[in-house]
N, C-alpha and C. Protein backbone atom coordinates (compact mmCIF):
# COMPACT_ATOMS: atom_id res chain seq x y z
N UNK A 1 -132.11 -127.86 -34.81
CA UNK A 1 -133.02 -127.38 -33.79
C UNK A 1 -133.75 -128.58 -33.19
N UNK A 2 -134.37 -128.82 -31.96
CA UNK A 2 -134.41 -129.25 -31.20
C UNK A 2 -135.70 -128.83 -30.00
N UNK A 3 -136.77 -129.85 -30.24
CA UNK A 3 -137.89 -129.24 -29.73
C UNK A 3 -137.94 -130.17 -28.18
N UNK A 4 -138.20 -129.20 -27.15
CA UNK A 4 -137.75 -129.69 -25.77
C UNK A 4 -139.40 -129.56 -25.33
N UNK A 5 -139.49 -129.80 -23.84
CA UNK A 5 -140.80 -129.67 -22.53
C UNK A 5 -140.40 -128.96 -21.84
N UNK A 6 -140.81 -128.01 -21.13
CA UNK A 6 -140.63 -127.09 -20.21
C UNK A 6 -141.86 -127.69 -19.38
N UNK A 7 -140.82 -128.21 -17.77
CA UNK A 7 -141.60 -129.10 -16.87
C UNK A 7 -141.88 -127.80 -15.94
N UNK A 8 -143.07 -128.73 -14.72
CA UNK A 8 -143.78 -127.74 -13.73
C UNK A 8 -142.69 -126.98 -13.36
N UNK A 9 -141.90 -127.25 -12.87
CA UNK A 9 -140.81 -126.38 -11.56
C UNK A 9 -139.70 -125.18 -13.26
N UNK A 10 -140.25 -124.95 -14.44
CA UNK A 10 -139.77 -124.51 -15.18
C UNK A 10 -138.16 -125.33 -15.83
N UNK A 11 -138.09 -126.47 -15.77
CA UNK A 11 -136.76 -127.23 -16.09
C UNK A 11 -137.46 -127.30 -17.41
N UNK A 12 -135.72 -127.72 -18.28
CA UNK A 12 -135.72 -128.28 -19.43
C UNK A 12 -134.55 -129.35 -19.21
N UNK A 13 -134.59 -130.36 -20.11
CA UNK A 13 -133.33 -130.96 -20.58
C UNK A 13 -132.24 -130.52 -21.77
N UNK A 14 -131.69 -130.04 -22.19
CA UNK A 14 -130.94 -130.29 -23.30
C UNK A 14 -130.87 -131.13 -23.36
N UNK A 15 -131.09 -131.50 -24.99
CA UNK A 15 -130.92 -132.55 -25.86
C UNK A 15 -129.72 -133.56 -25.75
N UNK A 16 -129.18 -134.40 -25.58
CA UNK A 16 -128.03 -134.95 -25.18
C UNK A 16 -127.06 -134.58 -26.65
N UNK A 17 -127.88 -134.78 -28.10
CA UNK A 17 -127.10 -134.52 -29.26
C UNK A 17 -126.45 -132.95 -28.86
N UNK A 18 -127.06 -132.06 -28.65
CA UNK A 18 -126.41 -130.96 -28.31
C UNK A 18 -125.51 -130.77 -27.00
N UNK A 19 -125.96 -131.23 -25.87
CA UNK A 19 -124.80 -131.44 -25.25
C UNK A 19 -123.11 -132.27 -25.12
N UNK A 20 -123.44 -133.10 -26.07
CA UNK A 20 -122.33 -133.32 -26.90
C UNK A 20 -121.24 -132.77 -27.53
N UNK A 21 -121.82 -131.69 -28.11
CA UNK A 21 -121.47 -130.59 -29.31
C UNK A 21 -120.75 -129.63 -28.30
N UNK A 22 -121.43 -129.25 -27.13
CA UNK A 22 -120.60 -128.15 -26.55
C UNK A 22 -120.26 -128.72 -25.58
N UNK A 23 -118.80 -128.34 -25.25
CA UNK A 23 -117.96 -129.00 -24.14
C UNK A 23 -118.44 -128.18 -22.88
N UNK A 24 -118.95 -127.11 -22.64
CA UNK A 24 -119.19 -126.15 -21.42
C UNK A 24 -120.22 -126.78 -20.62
N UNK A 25 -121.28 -127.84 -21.28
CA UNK A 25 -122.18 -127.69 -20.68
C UNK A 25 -121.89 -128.93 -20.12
N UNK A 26 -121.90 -129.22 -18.37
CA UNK A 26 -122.06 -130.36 -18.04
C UNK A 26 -122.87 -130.53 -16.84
N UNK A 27 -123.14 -131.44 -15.63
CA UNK A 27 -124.20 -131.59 -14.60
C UNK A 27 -123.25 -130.62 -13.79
N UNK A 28 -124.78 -129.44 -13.27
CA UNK A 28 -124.22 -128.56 -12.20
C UNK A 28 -123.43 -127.22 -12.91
N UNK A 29 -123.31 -127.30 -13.95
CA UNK A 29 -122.16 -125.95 -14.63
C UNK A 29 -123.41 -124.75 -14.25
N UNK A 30 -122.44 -123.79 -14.23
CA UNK A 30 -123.79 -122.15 -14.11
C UNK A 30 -123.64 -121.84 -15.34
N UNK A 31 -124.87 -120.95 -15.74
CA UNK A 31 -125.16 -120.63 -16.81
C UNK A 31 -125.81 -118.94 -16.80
N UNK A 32 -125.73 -118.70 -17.87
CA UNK A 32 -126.54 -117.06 -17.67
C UNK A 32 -127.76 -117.64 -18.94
N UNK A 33 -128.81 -117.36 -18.44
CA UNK A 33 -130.18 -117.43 -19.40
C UNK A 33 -130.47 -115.87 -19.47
N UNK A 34 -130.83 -115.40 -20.93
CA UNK A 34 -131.02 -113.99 -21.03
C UNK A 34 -132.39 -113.90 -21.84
N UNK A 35 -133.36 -112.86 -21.84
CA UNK A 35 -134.48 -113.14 -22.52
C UNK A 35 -134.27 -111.58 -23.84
N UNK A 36 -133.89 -112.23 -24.75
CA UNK A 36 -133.50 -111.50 -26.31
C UNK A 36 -134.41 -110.59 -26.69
N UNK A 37 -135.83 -111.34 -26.77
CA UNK A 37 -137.17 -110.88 -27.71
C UNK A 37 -138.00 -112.08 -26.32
N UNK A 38 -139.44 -111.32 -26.50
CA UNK A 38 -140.71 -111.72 -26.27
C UNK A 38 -140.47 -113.59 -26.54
N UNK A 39 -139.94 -113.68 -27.36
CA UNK A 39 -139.92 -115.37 -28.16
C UNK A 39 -138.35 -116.34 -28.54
N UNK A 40 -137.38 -115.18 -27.83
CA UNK A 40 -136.34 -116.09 -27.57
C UNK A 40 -135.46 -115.70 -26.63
N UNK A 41 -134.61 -117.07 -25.66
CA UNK A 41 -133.91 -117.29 -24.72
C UNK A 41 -132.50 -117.52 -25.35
N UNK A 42 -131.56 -117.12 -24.39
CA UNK A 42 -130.45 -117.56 -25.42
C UNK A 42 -129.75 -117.98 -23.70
N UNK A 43 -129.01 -118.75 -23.74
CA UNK A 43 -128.56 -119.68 -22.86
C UNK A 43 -126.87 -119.63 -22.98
N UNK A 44 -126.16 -118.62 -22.07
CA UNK A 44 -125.01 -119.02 -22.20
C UNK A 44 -123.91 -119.58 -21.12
N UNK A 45 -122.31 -119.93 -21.05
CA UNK A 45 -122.52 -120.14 -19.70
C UNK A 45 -121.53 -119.27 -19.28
N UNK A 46 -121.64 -119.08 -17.42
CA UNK A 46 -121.65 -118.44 -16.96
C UNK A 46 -120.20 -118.06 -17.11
N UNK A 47 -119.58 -116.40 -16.54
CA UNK A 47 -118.09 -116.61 -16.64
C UNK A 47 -118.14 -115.86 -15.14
N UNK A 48 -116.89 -115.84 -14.46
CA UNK A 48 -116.62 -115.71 -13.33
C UNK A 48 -115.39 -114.26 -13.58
N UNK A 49 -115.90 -112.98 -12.64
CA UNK A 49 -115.45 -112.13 -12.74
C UNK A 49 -114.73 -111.91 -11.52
N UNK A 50 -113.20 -111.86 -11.67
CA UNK A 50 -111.89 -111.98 -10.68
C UNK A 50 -111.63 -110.71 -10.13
N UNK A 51 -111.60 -110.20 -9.05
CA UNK A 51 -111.12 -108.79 -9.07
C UNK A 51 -109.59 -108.76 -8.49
N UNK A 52 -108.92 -109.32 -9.63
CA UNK A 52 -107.30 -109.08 -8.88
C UNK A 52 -107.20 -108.58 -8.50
N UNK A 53 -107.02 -106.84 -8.34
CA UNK A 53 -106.74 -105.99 -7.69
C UNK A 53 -106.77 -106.41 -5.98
N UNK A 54 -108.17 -106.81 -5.76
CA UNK A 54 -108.35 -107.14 -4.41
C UNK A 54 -107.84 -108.51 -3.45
N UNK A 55 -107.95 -109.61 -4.63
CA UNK A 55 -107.23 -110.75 -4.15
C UNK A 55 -105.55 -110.75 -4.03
N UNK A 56 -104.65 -109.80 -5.04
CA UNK A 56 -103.46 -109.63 -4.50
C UNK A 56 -103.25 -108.86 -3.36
N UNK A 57 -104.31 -107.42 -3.13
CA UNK A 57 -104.18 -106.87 -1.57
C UNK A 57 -104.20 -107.95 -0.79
N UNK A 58 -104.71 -108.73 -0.88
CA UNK A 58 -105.11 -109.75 0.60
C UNK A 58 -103.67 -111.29 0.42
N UNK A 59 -102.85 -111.02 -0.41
CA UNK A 59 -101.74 -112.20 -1.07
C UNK A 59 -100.82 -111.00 -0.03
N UNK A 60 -100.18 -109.82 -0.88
CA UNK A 60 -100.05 -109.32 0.45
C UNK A 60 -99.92 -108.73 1.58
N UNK A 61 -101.41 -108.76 1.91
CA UNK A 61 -101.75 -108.48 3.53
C UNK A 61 -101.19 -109.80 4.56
N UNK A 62 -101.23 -110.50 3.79
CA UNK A 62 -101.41 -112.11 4.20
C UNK A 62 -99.64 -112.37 4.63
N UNK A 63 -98.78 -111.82 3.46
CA UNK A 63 -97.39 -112.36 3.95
C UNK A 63 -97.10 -110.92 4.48
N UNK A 64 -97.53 -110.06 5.04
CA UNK A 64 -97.02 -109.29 5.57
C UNK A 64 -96.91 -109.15 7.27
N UNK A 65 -98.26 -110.61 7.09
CA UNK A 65 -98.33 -110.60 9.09
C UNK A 65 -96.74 -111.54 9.26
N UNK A 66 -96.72 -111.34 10.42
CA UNK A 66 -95.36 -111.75 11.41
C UNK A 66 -95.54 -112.48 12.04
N UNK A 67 -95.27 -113.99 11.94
CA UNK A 67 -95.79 -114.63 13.13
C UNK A 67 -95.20 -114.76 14.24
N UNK A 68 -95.21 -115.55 15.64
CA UNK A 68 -94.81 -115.32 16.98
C UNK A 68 -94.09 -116.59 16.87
N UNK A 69 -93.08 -116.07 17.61
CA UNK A 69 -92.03 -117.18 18.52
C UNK A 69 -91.13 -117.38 17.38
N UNK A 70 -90.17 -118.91 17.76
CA UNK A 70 -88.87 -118.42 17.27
C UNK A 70 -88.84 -119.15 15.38
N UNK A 71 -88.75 -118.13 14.38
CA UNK A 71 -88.79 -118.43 12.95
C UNK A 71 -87.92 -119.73 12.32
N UNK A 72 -88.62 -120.65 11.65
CA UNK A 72 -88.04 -121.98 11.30
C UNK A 72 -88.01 -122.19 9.63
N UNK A 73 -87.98 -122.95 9.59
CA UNK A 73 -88.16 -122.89 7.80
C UNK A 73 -89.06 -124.31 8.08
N UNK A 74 -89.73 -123.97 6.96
CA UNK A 74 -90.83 -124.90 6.62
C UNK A 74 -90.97 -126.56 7.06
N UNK A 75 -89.62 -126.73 5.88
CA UNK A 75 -89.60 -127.96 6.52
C UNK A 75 -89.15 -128.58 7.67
N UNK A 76 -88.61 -127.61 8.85
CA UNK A 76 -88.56 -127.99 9.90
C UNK A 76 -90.05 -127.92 10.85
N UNK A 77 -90.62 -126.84 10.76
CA UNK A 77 -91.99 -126.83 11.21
C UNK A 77 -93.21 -128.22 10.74
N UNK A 78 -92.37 -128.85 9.28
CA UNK A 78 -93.66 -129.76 9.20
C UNK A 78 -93.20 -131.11 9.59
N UNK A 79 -91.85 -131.17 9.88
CA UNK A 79 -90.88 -132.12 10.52
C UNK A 79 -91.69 -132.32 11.89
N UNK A 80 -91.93 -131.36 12.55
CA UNK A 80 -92.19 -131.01 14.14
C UNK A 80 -93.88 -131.36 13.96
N UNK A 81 -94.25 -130.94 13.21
CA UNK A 81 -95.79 -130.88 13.12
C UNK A 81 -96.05 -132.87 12.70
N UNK A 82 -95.27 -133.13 11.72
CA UNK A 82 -95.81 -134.76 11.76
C UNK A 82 -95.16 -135.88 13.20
N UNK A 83 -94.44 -135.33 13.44
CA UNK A 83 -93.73 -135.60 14.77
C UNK A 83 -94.94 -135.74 16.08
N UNK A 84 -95.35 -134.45 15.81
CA UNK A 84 -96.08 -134.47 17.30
C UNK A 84 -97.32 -135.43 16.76
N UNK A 85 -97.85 -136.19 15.90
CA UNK A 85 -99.51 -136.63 15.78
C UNK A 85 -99.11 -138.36 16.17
């Protein structure tokens, strides 16, 4: 355990010995702070909730558009595309 300062703007540091210890925590990571009891914080970090469902609708919505004029294959379009700069 590890006795910290809680500065004006409400910051703390973690301890560098403890940030050591856990690989999650680094400059800038999100975190979820939760308040347990009256007298303790528990600090975890954040996880990111995916809604596949919706990001494959839009994978494809996406190859389902058609584009205009006459159809090439890739690498002829990027043939043409470094061509023209």
């Amino acid at each position: 355990m590890k006795t910290v300062i809680v500065r004006n703007r409400g910051q703390l540091t973690i301890p560098g010995s403890i940030r050591k210890t856990i690989d999650w925590i680094s400059p800038m990571s999100a975190v979820t702070i939760s308040v347990i009891k009256p007298d303790e914080i528990v600090i975890r970090p954040h996880k990111k909730v995916y809604d596949w469902n919706k990001i494959w609708a839009g994978v494809k919505q996406a190859r389902a558009i058609k584009g205009k004029g006459n159809a090439t294959s890739t690498i002829e379009f990027l043939q043409k595309d470094r061509r023209s700069h």
